[in-house]
Protein backbone atom coordinates (compact mmCIF):
# COMPACT_ATOMS: atom_id res chain seq x y z
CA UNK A 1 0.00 0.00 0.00
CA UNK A 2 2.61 2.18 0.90
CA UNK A 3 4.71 1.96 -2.30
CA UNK A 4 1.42 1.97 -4.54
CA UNK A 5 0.93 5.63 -3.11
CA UNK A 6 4.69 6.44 -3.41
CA UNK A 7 4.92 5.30 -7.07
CA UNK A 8 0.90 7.45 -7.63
CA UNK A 9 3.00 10.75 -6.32
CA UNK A 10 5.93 9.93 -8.38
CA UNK A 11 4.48 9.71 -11.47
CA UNK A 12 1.86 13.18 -10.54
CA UNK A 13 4.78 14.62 -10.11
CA UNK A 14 6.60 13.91 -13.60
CA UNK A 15 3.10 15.40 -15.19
CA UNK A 16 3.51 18.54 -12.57
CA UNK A 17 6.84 19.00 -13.79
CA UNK A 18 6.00 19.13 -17.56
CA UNK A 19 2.90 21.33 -16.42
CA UNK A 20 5.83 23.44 -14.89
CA UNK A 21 7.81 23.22 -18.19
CA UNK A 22 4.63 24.00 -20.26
CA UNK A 23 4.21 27.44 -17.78
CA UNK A 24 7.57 28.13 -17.69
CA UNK A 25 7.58 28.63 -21.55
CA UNK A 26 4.60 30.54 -21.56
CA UNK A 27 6.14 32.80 -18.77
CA UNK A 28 9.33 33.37 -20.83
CA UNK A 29 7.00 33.87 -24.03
CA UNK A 30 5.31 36.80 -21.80
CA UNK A 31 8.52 37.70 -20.41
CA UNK A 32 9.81 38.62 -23.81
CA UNK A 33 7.07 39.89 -25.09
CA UNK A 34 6.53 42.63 -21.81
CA UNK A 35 10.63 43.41 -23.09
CA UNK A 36 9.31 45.23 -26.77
CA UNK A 37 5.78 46.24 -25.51
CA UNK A 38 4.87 49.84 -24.20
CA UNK A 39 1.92 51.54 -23.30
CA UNK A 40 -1.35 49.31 -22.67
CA UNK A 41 -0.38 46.26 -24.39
CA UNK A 42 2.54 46.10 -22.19
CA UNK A 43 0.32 46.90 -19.31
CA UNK A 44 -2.23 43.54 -20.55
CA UNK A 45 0.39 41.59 -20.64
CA UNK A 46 1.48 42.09 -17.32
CA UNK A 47 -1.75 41.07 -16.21
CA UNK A 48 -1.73 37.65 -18.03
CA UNK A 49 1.81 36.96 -16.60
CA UNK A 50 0.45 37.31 -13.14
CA UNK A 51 -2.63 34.99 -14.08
CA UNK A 52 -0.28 32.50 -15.19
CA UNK A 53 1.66 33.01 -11.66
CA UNK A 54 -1.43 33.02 -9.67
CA UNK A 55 -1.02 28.90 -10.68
CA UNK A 56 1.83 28.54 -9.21
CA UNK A 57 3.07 31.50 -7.22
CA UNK A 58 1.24 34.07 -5.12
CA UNK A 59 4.49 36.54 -4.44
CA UNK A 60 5.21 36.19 -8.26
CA UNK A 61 2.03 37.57 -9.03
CA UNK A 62 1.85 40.31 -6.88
CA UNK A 63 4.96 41.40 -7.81
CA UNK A 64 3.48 41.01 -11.55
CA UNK A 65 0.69 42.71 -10.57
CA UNK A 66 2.49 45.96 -8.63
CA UNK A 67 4.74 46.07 -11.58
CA UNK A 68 1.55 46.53 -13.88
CA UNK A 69 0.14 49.64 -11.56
CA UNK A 70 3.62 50.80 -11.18
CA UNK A 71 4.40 51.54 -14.85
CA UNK A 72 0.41 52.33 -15.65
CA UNK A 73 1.45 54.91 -13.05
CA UNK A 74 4.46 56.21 -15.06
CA UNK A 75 2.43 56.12 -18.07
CA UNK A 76 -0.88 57.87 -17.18
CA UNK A 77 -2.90 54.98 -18.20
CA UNK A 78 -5.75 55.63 -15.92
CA UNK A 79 -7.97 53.75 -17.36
CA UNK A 80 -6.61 50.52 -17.21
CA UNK A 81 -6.15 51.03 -12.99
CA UNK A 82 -9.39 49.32 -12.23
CA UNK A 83 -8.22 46.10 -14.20
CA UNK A 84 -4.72 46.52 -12.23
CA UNK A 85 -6.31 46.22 -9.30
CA UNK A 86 -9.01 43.09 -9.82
CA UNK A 87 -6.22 41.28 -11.00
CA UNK A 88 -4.17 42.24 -7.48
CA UNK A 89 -7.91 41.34 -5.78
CA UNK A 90 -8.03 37.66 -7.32
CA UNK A 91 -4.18 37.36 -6.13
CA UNK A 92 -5.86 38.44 -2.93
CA UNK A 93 -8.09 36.23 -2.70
CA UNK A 94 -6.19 33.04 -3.69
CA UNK A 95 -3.77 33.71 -0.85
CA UNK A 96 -6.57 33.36 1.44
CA UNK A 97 -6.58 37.51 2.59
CA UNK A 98 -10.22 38.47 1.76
CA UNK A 99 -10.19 41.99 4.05
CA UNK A 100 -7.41 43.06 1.33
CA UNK A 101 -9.24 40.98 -1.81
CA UNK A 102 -12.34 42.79 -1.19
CA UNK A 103 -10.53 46.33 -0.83
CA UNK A 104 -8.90 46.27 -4.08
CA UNK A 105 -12.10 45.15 -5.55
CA UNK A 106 -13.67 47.88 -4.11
CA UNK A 107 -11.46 50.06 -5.25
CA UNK A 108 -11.49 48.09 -9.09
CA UNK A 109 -15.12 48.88 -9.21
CA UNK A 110 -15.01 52.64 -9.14
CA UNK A 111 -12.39 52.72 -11.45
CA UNK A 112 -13.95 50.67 -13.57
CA UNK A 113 -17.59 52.44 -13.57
CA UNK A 114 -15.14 55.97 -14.45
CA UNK A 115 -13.52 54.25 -17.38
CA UNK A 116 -16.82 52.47 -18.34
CA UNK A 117 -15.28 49.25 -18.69
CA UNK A 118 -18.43 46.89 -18.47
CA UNK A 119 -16.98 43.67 -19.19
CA UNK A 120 -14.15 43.76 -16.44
CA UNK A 121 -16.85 45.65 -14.14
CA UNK A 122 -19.38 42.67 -14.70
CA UNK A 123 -16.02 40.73 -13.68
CA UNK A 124 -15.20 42.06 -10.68
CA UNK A 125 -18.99 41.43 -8.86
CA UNK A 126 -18.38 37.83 -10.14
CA UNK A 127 -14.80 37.74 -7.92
CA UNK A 128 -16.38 39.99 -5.04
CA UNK A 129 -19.22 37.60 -4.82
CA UNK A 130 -16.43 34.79 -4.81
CA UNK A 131 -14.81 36.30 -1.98
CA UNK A 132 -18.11 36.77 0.03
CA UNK A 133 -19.03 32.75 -0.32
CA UNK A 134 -15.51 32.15 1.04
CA UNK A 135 -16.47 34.50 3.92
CA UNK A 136 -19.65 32.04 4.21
CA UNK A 137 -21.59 35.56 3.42
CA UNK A 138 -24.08 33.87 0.86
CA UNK A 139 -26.27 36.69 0.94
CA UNK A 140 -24.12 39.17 -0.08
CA UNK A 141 -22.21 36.67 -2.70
CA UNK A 142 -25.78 36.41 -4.04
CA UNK A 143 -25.85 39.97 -4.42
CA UNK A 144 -22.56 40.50 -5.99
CA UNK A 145 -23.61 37.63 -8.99
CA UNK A 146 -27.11 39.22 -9.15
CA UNK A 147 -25.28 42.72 -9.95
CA UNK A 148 -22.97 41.09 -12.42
CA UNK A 149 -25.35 39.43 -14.20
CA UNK A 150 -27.90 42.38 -14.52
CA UNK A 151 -24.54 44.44 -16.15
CA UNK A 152 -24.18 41.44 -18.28
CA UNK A 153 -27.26 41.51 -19.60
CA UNK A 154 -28.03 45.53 -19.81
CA UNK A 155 -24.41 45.43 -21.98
CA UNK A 156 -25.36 42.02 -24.18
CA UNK A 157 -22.13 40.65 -22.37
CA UNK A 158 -22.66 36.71 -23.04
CA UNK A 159 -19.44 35.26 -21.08
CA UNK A 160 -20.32 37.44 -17.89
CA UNK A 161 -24.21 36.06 -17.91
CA UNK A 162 -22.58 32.49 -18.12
CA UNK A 163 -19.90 33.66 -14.96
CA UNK A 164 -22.64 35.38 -12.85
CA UNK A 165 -25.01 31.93 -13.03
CA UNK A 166 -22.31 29.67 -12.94
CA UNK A 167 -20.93 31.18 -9.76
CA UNK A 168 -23.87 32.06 -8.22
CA UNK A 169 -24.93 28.26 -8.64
CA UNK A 170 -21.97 27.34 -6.63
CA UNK A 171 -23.39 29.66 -3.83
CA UNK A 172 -26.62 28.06 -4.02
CA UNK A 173 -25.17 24.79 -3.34
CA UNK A 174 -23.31 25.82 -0.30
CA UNK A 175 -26.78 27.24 0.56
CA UNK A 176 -27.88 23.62 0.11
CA UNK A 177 -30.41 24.76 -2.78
CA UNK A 178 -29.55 22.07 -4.87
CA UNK A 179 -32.42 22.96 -7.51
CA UNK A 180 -31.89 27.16 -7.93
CA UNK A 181 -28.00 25.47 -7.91
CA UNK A 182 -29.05 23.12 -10.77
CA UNK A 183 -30.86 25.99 -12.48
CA UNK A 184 -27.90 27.97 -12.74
CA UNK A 185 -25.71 26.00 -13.61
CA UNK A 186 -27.27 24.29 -16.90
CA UNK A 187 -28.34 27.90 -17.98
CA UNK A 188 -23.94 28.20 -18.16
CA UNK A 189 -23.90 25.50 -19.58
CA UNK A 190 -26.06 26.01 -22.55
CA UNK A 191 -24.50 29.08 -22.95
CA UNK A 192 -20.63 27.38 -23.34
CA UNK A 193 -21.81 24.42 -25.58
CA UNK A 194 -23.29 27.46 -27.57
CA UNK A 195 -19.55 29.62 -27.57
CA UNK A 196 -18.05 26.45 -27.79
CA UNK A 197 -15.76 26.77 -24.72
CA UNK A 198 -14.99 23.32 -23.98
CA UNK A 199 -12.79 24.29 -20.81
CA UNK A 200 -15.88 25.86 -19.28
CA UNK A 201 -18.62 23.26 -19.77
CA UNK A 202 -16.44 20.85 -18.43
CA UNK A 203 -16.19 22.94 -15.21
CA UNK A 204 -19.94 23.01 -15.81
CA UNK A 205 -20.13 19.56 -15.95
CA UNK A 206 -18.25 18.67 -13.36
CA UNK A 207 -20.02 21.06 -10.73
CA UNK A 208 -23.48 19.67 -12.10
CA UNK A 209 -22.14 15.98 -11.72
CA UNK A 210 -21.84 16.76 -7.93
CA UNK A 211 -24.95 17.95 -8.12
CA UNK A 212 -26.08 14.18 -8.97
CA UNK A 213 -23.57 13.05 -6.13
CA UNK A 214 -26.11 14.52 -3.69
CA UNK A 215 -28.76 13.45 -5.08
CA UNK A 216 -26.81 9.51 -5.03
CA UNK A 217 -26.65 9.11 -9.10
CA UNK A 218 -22.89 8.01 -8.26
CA UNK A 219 -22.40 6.58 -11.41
CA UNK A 220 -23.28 9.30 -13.46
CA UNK A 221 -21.56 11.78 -11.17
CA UNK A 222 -18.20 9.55 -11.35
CA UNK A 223 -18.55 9.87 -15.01
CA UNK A 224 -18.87 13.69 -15.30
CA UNK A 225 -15.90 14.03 -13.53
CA UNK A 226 -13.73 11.87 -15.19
CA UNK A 227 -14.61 13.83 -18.48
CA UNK A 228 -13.51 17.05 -16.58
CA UNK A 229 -10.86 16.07 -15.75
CA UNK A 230 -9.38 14.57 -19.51
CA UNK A 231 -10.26 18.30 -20.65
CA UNK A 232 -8.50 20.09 -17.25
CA UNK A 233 -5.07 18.13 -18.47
CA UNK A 234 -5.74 19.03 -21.77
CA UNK A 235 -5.77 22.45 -21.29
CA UNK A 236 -3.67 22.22 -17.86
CA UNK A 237 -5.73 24.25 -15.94
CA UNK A 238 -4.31 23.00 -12.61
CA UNK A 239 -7.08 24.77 -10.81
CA UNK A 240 -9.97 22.98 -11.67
CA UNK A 241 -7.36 20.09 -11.96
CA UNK A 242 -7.15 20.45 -8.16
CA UNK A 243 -10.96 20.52 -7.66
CA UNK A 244 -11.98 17.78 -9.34
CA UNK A 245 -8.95 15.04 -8.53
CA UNK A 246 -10.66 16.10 -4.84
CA UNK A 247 -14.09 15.13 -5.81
CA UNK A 248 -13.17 12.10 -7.47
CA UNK A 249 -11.46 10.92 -4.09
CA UNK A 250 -15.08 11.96 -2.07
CA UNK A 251 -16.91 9.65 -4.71
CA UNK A 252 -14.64 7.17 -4.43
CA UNK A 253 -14.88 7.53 -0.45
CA UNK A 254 -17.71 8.38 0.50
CA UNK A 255 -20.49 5.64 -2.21
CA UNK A 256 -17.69 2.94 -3.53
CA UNK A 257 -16.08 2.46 -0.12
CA UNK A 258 -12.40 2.11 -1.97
CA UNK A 259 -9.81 3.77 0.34
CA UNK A 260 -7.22 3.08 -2.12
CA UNK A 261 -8.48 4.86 -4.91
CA UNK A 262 -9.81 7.90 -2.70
CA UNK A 263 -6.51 8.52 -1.15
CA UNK A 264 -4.52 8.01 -4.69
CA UNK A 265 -6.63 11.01 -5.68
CA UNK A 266 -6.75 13.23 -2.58
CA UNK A 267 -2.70 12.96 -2.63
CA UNK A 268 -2.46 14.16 -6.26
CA UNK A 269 -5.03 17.22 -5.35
CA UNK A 270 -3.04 17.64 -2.15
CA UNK A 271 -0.03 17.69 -3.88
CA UNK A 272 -1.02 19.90 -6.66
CA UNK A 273 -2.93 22.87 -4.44
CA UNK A 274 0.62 22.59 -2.18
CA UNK A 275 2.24 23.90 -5.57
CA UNK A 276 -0.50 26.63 -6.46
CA UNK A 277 -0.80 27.52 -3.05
CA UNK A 278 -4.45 27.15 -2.94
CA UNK A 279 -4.98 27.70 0.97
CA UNK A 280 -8.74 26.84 0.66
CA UNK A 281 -7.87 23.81 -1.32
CA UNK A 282 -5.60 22.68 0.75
CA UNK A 283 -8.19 23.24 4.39
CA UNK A 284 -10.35 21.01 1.86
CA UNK A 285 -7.96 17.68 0.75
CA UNK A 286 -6.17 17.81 4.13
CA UNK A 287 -9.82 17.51 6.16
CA UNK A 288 -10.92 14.31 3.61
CA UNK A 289 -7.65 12.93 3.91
CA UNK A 290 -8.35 12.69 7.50
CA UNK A 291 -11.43 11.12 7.44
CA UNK A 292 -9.60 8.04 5.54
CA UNK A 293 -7.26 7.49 8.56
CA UNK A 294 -10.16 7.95 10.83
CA UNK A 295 -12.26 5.37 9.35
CA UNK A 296 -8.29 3.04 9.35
CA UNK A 297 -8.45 3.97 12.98
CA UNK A 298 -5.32 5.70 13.12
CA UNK A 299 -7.14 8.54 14.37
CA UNK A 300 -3.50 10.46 15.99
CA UNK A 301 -2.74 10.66 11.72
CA UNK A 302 -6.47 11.85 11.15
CA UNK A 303 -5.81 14.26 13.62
CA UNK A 304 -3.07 15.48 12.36
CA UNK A 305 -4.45 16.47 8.92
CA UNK A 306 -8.11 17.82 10.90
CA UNK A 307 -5.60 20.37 13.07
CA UNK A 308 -3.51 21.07 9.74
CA UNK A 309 -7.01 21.76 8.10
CA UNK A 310 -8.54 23.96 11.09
CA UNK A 311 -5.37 25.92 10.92
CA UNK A 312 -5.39 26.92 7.72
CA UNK A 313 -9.14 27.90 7.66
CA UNK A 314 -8.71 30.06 10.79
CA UNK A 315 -5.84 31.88 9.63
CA UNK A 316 -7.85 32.57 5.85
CA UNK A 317 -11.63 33.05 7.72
CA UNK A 318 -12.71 30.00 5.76
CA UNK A 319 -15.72 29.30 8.13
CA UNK A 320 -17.26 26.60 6.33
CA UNK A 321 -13.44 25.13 6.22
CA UNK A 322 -13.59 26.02 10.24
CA UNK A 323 -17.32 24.24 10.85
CA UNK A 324 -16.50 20.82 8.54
CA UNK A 325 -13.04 19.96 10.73
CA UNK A 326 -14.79 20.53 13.76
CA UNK A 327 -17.26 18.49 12.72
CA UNK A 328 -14.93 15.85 11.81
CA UNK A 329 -13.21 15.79 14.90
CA UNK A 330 -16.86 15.23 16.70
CA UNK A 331 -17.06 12.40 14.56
CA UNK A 332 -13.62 10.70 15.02
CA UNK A 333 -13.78 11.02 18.83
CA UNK A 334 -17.14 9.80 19.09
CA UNK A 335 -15.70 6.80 17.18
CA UNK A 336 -12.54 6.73 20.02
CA UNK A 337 -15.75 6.90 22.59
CA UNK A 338 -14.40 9.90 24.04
CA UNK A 339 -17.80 11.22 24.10
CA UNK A 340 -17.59 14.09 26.26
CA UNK A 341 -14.05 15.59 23.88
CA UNK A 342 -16.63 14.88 20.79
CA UNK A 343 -19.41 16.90 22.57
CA UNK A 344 -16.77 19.79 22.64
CA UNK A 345 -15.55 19.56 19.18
CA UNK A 346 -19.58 19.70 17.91
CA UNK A 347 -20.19 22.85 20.34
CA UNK A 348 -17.36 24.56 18.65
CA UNK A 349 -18.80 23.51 14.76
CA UNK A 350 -22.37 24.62 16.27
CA UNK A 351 -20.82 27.69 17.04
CA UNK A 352 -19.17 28.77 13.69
CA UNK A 353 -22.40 27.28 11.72
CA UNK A 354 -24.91 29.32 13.40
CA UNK A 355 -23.01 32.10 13.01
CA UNK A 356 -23.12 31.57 9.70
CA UNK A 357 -26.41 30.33 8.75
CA UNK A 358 -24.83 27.28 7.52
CA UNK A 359 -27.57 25.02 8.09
CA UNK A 360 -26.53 21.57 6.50
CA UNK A 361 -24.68 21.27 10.20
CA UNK A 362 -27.70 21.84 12.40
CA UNK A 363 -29.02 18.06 11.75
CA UNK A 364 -25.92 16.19 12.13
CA UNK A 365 -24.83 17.99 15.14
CA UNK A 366 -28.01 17.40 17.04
CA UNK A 367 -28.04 13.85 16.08
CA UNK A 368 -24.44 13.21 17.40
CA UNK A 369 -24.98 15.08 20.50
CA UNK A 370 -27.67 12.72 21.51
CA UNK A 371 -25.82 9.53 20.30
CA UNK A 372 -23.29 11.12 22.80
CA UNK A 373 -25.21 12.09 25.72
CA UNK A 374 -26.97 9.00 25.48
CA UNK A 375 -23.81 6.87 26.19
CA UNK A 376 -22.47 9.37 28.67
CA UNK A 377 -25.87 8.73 30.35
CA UNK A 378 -26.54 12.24 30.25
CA UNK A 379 -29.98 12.63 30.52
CA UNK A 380 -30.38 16.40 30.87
CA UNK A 381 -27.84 17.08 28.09
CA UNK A 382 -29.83 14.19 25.65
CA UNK A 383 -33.24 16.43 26.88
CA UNK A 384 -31.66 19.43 25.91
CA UNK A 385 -30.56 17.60 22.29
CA UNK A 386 -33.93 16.15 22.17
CA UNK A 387 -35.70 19.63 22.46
CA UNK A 388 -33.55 21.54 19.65
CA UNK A 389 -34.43 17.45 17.62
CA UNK A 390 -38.19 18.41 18.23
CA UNK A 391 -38.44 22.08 17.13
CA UNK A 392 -36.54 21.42 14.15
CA UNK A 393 -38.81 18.45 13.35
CA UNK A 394 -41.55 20.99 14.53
CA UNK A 395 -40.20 23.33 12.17
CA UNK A 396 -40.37 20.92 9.02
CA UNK A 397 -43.90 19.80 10.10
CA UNK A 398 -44.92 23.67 10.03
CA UNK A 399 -43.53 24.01 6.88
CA UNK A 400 -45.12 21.14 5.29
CA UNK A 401 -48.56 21.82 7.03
CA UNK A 402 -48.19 25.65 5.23
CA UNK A 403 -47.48 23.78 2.03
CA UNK A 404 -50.42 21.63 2.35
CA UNK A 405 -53.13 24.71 2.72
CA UNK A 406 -51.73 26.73 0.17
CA UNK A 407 -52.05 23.61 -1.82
CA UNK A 408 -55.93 23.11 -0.37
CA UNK A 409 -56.64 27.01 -1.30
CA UNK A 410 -55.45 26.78 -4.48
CA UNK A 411 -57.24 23.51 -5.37
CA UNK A 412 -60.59 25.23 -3.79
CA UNK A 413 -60.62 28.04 -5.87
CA UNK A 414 -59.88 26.31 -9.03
CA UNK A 415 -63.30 23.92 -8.04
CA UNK A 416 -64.93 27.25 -7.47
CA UNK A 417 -63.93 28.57 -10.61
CA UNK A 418 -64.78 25.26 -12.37
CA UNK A 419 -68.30 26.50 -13.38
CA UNK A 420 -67.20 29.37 -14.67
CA UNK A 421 -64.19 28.15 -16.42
CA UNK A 422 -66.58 25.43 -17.76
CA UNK A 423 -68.97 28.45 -18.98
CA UNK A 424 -66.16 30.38 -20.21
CA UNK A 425 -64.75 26.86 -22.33
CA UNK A 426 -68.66 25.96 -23.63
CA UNK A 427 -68.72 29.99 -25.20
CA UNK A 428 -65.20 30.15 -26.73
CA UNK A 429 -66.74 26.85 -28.48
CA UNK A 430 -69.73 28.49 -29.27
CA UNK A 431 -67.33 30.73 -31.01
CA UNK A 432 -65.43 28.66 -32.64
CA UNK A 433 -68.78 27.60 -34.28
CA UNK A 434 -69.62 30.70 -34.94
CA UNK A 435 -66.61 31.60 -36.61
CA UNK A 436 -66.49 28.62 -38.84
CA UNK A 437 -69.56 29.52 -40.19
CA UNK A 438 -68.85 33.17 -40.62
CA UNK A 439 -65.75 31.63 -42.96
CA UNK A 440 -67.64 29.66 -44.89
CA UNK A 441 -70.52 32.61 -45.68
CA UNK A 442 -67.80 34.80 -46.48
CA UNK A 443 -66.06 32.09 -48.97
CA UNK A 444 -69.25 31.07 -50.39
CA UNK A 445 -70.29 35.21 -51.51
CA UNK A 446 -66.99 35.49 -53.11
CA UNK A 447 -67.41 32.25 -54.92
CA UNK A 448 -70.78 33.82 -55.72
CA UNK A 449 -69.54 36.85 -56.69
CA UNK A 450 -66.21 35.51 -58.75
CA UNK A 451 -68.74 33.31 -60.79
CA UNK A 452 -70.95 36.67 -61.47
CA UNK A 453 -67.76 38.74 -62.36
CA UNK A 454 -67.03 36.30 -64.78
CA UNK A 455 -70.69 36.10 -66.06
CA UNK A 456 -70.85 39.80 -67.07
CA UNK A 457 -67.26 39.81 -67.99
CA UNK A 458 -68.10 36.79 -70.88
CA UNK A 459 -71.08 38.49 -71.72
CA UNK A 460 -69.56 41.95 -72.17
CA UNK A 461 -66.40 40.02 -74.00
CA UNK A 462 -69.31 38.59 -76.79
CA UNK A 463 -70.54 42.32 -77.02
CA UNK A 464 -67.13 43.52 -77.84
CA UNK A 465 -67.05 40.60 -80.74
């Protein structure tokens, strides 16, 4: 087992290293190209170099991107400031600072509205809103999209209405609103089959195949992702590389039980979002890689990775990062029976989830807490569970009962309407009738009168002779 997973990263990391060699050309293209330039191209092509950096360093691309604003500076090109600064807000934001993401993005969108740049304007509300479903601010992130996609459309920008859905799906989802999620996502979809932009429907496809995940179409889901990921190495976008070798390991994990394969794939993401220095990613991959020693029971290893996880979402604010290691740890001491230590490590994920408003946690917590109180012999603690268990069951019942009247006073007024609807149905036939014969009077007088025109016209033809 061992050397399987030593020979799996040995041969990721030959294809890393000719992903490196494959950047590293493009960088020295750029590099070269940045030499002979002046003026805004030079500028642009500052900003692609630090794109290409963002993949696989965050200084590099900052000092890209403060070169850029530097010589824009020298050069009085105000109007490309505001794209300056986006790109030095997505650097930002991949390095896990989101006060200082959201501040240059701030400070993008003004100077963007002043130059009238639409499309990078409609662009930075897709990266703000980004940033605020990092933050675990889903309202807001909505918000952001919402804005985007409204510029979008007022400017007939196509790509930005695909961004702004596809994004905003991604919030939904966290939001556990798997159909407004859906929803989005295939409206993106339809519109990159349409521009033919292969790269993005596959990251459509692969963020609609978890969709199916949830909904436990594993099969399909596995098979959605495996297509991503042939076009991610195709066009080596190591990002969404990252993303879905990680979802192909929670498949694997989570509905096929295989360990093996799960881990094989959580190393290569692990190992690849260590290289981009994708903090989030790597809160992510570390916390999953956990759960595979947990359920091993070497759960001093799974702890390891949970605390490496936890660290890194504390020091970037990613709470949802914060909530699921917490949660974790709940789980793997309730598995050690240390009850009471789980007990603490669910208070703390109750904590950062209500907070929050992340509500996927509320159920699971509650249900471990009472699992644990019950073998602690706690009953005052299991009461306490029991009580939060009841009003959310209370809750759902409500909910369900409103459903069912609106249903009731919906299906009541269409039975009261019924006779009139009935009335209304029996005189549009009437009509119908009505018209029909109205045709055919009208067709039979100009028969009528074509065959007298002719009559007189014969007759007055024989005169003429």
């Amino acid at each position: 087992m061992r050397i399987f997973l030593i020979v799996i990263v040995f041969l990721f990391s030959v294809n890393l290293k000719a992903d490196e060699a494959t950047n590293n050309r493009k960088i020295d293209s750029l590099t070269n190209l940045i030499s002979v330039q002046s003026g805004r191209e030079r500028v642009e092509t500052l900003i692609r170099l630090s794109d290409i950096y963002r993949e696989t360093s965050i200084d590099k691309s900052h000092e890209t991107d403060s070169q850029a604003g530097q010589y824009a500076s020298q050069q009085g090109l105000d109007n490309m400031r505001g794209v300056i600064l986006l790109s030095m807000g997505k650097t930002a934001s991949l390095s896990g600072d989101y006060a200082m993401a959201l501040d240059y993005m701030n400070q993008a969108e003004k100077a963007l509205k002043e130059s009238g740049n639409f499309v990078e304007l409609a662009k930075t509300f897709i990266n703000k809103g980004l940033v605020f479903k990092k933050m675990a601010d889903f309202d807001q992130s909505i918000e952001a999209f919402n804005t985007a996609q409204a510029i979008a459309e007022e400017h007939g920008l196509i790509e930005q209405q695909a961004g702004a859905a596809a994004n905003k799906a991604t919030t939904f989802f966290s939001m556990g609103d798997y159909e407004k999620s859906i929803e989005n996502y295939q409206r993106s979809l339809a519109i990159y089959k349409e521009l033919n932009d292969s790269l993005r429907y596959a990251k459509m496809m692969m963020n609609i195949g978890i969709i199916y995940w949830q909904w436990n179409k594993n099969e399909l889901a596995l098979e959605m992702h495996l297509e991503a990921k042939k076009v991610f190495e195709d066009k080596n976008d190591l990002v969404e590389l990252g993303r879905v070798l990680n979802n192909i390991g929670r498949i694997y994990y989570q509905d096929f039980n295989d360990t093996t394969l799960a881990l094989k794939y959580f190393t290569q993401s692990l190992s690849l979002r260590e290289k981009l220095g994708d903090q989030l990613g790597k809160a992510i991959v570390l916390a999953n890689i956990g759960n595979i020693y947990r359920d091993k029971n070497q759960h001093d290893k799974a702890f390891e990775f949970y605390e490496k996880s936890l660290k890194i979402s504390k020091f970037i604010g990613y709470k949802d990062g914060i909530a699921l290691a917490y949660y974790y740890m709940g789980a793997a001491r309730q598995m050690d029976s240390a009850f009471a230590e789980s007990n603490q490590f669910l208070d703390s994920c109750r904590v950062t989830a209500f907070a929050s408003e992340m509500t996927q946690y509320y159920a699971p917590i509650n249900q471990s807490k009472m699992i644990n109180y019950e073998a602690l012999g706690d009953l005052k603690g299991f009461l306490a569970e029991f009580k939060i268990f009841s009003e959310m069951h209370n809750s759902v019942k409500k909910e369900l009962d409103e459903l069912k009247f609106t249903e009731l006073s919906i299906r009541q007024e269409l039975e009261k309407l019924s006779p009139e609807l009935e009335k209304a149905v029996d005189k549009i036939e009437e009509q119908k009738r009505s018209l029909i014969f109205y045709k055919i009077a009208v067709a039979a007088l100009l028969i009528l009168l074509l065959i007298t025109a002719l009559y007189f016209r014969k007759k007055h033809k024989k005169k003429l002779e």
